[in-house]
C-alpha atoms as a PDB file:
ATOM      1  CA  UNK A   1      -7.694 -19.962 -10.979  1.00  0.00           C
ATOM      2  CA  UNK A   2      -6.956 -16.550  -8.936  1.00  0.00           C
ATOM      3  CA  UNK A   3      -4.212 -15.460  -7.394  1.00  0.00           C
ATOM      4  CA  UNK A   4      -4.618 -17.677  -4.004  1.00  0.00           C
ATOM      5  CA  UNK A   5      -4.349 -20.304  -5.696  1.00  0.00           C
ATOM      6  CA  UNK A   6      -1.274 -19.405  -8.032  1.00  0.00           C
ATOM      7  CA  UNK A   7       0.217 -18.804  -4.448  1.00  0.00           C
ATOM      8  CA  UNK A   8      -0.533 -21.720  -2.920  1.00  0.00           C
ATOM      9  CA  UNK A   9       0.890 -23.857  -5.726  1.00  0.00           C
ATOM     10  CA  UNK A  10       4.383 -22.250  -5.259  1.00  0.00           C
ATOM     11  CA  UNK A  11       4.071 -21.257  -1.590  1.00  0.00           C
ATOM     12  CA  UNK A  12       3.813 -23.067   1.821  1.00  0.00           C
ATOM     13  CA  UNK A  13       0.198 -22.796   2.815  1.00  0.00           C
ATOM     14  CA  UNK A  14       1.416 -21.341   6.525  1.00  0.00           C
ATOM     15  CA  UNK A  15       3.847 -18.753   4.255  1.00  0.00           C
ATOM     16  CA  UNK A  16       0.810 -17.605   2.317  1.00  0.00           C
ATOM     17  CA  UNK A  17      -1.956 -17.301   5.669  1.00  0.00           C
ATOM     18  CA  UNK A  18       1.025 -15.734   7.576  1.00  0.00           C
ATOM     19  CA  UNK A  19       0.993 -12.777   4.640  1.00  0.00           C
ATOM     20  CA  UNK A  20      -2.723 -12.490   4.305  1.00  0.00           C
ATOM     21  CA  UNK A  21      -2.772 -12.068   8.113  1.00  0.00           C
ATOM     22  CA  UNK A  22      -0.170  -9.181   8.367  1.00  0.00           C
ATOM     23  CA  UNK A  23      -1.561  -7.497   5.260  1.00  0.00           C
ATOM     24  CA  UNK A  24      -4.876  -7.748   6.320  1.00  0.00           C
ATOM     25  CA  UNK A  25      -3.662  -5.737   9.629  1.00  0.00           C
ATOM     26  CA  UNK A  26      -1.554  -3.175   7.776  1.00  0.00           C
ATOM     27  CA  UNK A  27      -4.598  -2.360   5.181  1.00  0.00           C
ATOM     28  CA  UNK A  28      -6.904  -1.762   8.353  1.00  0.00           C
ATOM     29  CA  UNK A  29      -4.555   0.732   9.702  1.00  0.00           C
ATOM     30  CA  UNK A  30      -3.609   2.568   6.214  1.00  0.00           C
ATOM     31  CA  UNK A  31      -6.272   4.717   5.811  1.00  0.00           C
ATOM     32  CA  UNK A  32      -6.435   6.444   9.367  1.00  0.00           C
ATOM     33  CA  UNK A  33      -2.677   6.666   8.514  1.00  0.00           C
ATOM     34  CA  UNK A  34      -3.363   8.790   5.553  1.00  0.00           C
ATOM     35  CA  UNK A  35      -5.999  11.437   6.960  1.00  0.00           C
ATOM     36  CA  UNK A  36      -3.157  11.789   9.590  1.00  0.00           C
ATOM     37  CA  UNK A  37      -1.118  13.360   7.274  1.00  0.00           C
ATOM     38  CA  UNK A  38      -3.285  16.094   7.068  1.00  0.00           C
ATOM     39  CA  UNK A  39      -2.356  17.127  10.808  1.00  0.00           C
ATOM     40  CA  UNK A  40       0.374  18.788  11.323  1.00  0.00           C
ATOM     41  CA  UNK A  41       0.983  16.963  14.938  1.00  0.00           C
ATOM     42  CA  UNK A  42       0.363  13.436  13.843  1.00  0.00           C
ATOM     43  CA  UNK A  43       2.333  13.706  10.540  1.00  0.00           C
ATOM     44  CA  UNK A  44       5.677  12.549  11.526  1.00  0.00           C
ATOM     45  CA  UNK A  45       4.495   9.296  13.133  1.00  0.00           C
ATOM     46  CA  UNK A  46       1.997   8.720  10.355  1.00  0.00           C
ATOM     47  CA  UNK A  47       4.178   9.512   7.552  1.00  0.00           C
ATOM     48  CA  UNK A  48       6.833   6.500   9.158  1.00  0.00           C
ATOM     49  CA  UNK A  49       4.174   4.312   9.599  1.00  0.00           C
ATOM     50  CA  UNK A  50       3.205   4.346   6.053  1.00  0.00           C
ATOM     51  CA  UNK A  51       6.665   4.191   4.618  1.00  0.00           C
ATOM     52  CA  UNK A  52       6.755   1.054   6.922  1.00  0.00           C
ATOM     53  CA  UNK A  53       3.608  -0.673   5.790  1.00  0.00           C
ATOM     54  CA  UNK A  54       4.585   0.044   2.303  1.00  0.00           C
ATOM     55  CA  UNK A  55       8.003  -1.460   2.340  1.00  0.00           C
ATOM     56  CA  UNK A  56       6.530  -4.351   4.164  1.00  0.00           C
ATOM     57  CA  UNK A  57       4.192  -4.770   1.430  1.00  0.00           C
ATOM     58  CA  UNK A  58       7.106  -4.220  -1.481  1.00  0.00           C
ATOM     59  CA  UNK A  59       9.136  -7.152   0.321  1.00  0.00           C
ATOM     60  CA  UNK A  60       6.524 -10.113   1.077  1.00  0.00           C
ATOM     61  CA  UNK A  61       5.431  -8.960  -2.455  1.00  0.00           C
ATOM     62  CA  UNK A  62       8.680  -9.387  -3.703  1.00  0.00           C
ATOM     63  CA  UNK A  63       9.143 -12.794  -2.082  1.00  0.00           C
ATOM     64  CA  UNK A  64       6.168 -14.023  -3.751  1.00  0.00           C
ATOM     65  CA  UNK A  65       6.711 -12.649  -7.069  1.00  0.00           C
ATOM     66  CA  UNK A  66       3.191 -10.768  -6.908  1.00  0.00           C
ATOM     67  CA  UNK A  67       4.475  -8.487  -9.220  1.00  0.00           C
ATOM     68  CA  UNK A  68       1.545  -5.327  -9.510  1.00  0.00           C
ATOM     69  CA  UNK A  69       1.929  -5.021  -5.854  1.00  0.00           C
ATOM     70  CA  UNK A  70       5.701  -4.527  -5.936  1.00  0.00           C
ATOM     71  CA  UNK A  71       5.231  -2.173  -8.472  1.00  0.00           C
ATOM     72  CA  UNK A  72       2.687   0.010  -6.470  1.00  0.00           C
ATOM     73  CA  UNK A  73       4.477  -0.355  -3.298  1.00  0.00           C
ATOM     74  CA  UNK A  74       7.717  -0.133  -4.641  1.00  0.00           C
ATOM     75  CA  UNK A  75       6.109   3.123  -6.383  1.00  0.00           C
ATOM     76  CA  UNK A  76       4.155   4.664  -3.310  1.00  0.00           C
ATOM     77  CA  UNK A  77       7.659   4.111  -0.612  1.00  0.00           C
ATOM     78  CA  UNK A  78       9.258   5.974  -3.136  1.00  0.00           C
ATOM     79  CA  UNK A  79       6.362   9.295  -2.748  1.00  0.00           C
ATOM     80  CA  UNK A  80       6.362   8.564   0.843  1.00  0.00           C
ATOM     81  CA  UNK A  81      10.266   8.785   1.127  1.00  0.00           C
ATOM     82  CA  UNK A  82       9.864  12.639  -0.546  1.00  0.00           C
ATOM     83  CA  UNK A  83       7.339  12.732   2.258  1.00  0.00           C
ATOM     84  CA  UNK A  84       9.542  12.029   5.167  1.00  0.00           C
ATOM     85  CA  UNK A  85      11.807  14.688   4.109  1.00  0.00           C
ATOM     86  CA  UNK A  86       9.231  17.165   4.892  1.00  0.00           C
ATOM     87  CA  UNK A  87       8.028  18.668   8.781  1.00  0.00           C
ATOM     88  CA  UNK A  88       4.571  20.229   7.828  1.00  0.00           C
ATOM     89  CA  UNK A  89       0.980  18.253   6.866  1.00  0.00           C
ATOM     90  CA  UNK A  90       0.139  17.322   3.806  1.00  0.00           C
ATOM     91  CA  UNK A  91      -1.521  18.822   1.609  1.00  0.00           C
ATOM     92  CA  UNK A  92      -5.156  17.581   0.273  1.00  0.00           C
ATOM     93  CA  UNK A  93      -4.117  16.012  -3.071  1.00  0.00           C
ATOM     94  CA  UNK A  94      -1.435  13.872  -1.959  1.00  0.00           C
ATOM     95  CA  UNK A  95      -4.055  12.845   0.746  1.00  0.00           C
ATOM     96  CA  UNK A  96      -6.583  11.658  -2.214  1.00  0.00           C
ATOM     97  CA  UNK A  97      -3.860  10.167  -4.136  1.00  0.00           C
ATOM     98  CA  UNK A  98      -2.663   7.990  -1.039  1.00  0.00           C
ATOM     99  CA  UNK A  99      -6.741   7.000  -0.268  1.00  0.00           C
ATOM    100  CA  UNK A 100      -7.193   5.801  -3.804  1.00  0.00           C
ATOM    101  CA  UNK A 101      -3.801   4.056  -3.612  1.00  0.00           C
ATOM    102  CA  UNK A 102      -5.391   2.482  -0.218  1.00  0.00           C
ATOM    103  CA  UNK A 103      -8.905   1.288  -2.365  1.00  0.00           C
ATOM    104  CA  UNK A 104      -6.477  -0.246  -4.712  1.00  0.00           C
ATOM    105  CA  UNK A 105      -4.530  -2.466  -1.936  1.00  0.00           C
ATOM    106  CA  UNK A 106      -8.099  -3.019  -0.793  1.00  0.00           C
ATOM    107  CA  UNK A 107      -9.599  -4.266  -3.583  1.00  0.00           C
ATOM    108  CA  UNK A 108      -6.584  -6.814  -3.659  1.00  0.00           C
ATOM    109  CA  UNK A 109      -6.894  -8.123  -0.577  1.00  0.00           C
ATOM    110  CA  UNK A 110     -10.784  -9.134  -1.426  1.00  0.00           C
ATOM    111  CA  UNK A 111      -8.928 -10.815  -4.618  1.00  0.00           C
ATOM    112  CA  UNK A 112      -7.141 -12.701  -2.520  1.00  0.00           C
ATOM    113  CA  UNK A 113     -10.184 -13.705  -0.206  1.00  0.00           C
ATOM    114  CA  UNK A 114     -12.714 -14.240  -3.199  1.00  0.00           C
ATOM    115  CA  UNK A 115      -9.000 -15.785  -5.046  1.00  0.00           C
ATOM    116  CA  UNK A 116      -9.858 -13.630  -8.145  1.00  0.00           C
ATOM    117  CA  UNK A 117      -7.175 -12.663 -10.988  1.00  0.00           C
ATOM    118  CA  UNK A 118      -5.409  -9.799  -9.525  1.00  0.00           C
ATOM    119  CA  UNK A 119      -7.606  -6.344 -10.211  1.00  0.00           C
ATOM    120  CA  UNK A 120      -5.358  -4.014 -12.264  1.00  0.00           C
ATOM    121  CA  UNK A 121      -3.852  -1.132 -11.388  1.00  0.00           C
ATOM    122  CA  UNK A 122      -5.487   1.801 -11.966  1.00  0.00           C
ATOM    123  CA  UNK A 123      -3.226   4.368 -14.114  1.00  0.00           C
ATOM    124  CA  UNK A 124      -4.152   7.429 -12.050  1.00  0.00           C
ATOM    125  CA  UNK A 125      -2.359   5.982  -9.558  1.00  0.00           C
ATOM    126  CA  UNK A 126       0.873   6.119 -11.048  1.00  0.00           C
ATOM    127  CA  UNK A 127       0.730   9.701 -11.429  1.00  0.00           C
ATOM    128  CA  UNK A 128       2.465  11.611  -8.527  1.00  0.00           C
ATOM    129  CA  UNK A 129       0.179  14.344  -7.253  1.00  0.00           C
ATOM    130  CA  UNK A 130       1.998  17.445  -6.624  1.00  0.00           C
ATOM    131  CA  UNK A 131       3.519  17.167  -3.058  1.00  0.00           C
ATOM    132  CA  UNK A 132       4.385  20.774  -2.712  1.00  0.00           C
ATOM    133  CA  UNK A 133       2.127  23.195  -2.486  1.00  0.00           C
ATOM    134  CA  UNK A 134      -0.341  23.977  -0.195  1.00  0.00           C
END
C-alpha cells in the first residue's frame, strides 16, 4: 500500500485528484523557476513564484498530513523567505540546492502516480547552502 492509497482511505477521491493536479502544474514550472534565479532581471518574479509554490505545497501537505513534504516545504519557504529579502541573482549553489530540492518533489510525485511508499528525503537537502556570497 503507497501513499495514494493511504490518501484515498482518509481523503475524498475529488480532494486527492484536485492536489495531484495542482502539484503536478507547480512541479512543471519549478525548475525554470530556479535557473531564473540566476538572472538578475527575472529574480524578483521567480523568487515570489517559488515562495508561492512552496507554501502551496506546505499547506495541501499539511491538510493531508503528508508529513516529509511539510517538512521540506515548510523547510525550503523558509530559504526562499531569506531569498526575497535580497535584490541581486543568486548565486550557483543555492541554484543546485533548490534543483535537487526540485528532483526530490519530483520523485514524489511519480510515488504518488506509481502509489509507492513515500521516497525519503535526502539529508543533503536539509543543509542550507550558503546564500551569500557570490
Amino acid at each position: 500500500m503507497g501513499i495514494r492509497t493511504d490518501l484515498e482511505n482518509n481523503f475524498d477521491f475529488e480532494i486527492i485528484d484536485e492536489f495531484l493536479d495542482h502539484y503536478a502544474m507547480m512541479i512543471e514550472i519549478m525548475e525554470p523557476l530556479i535557473i531564473d534565479l540566476g538572472h538578475d532581471d527575472r529574480y524578483g518574479r521567480s523568487v515570489e513564484e517559488l515562495f508561492r509554490i512552496f507554501h502551496n505545497i506546505k499547506s495541501a501537505t499539511s491538510y493531508l498530513k503528508v508529513e516529509p513534504m511539510i517538512r521540506l516545504s515548510t523547510f525550503v519557504e523558509d530559504a526562499l523567505e531569506q531569498l526575497r529579502l535580497r535584490d541581486t541573482s543568486a548565486n550557483e549553489e543555492t541554484i543546485s540546492w533548490l534543483i535537487s530540492v526540485s528532483d526530490m518533489f519530483l520523485q514524489w510525485q511519480e510515488d504518488f502516480k506509481m502509489d509507492n511508499e513515500l521516497s525519503k528525503i535526502n539529508f543533503s537537502l536539509l543543509i542550507l547552502p550558503d546564500m551569500e556570497k557570490a
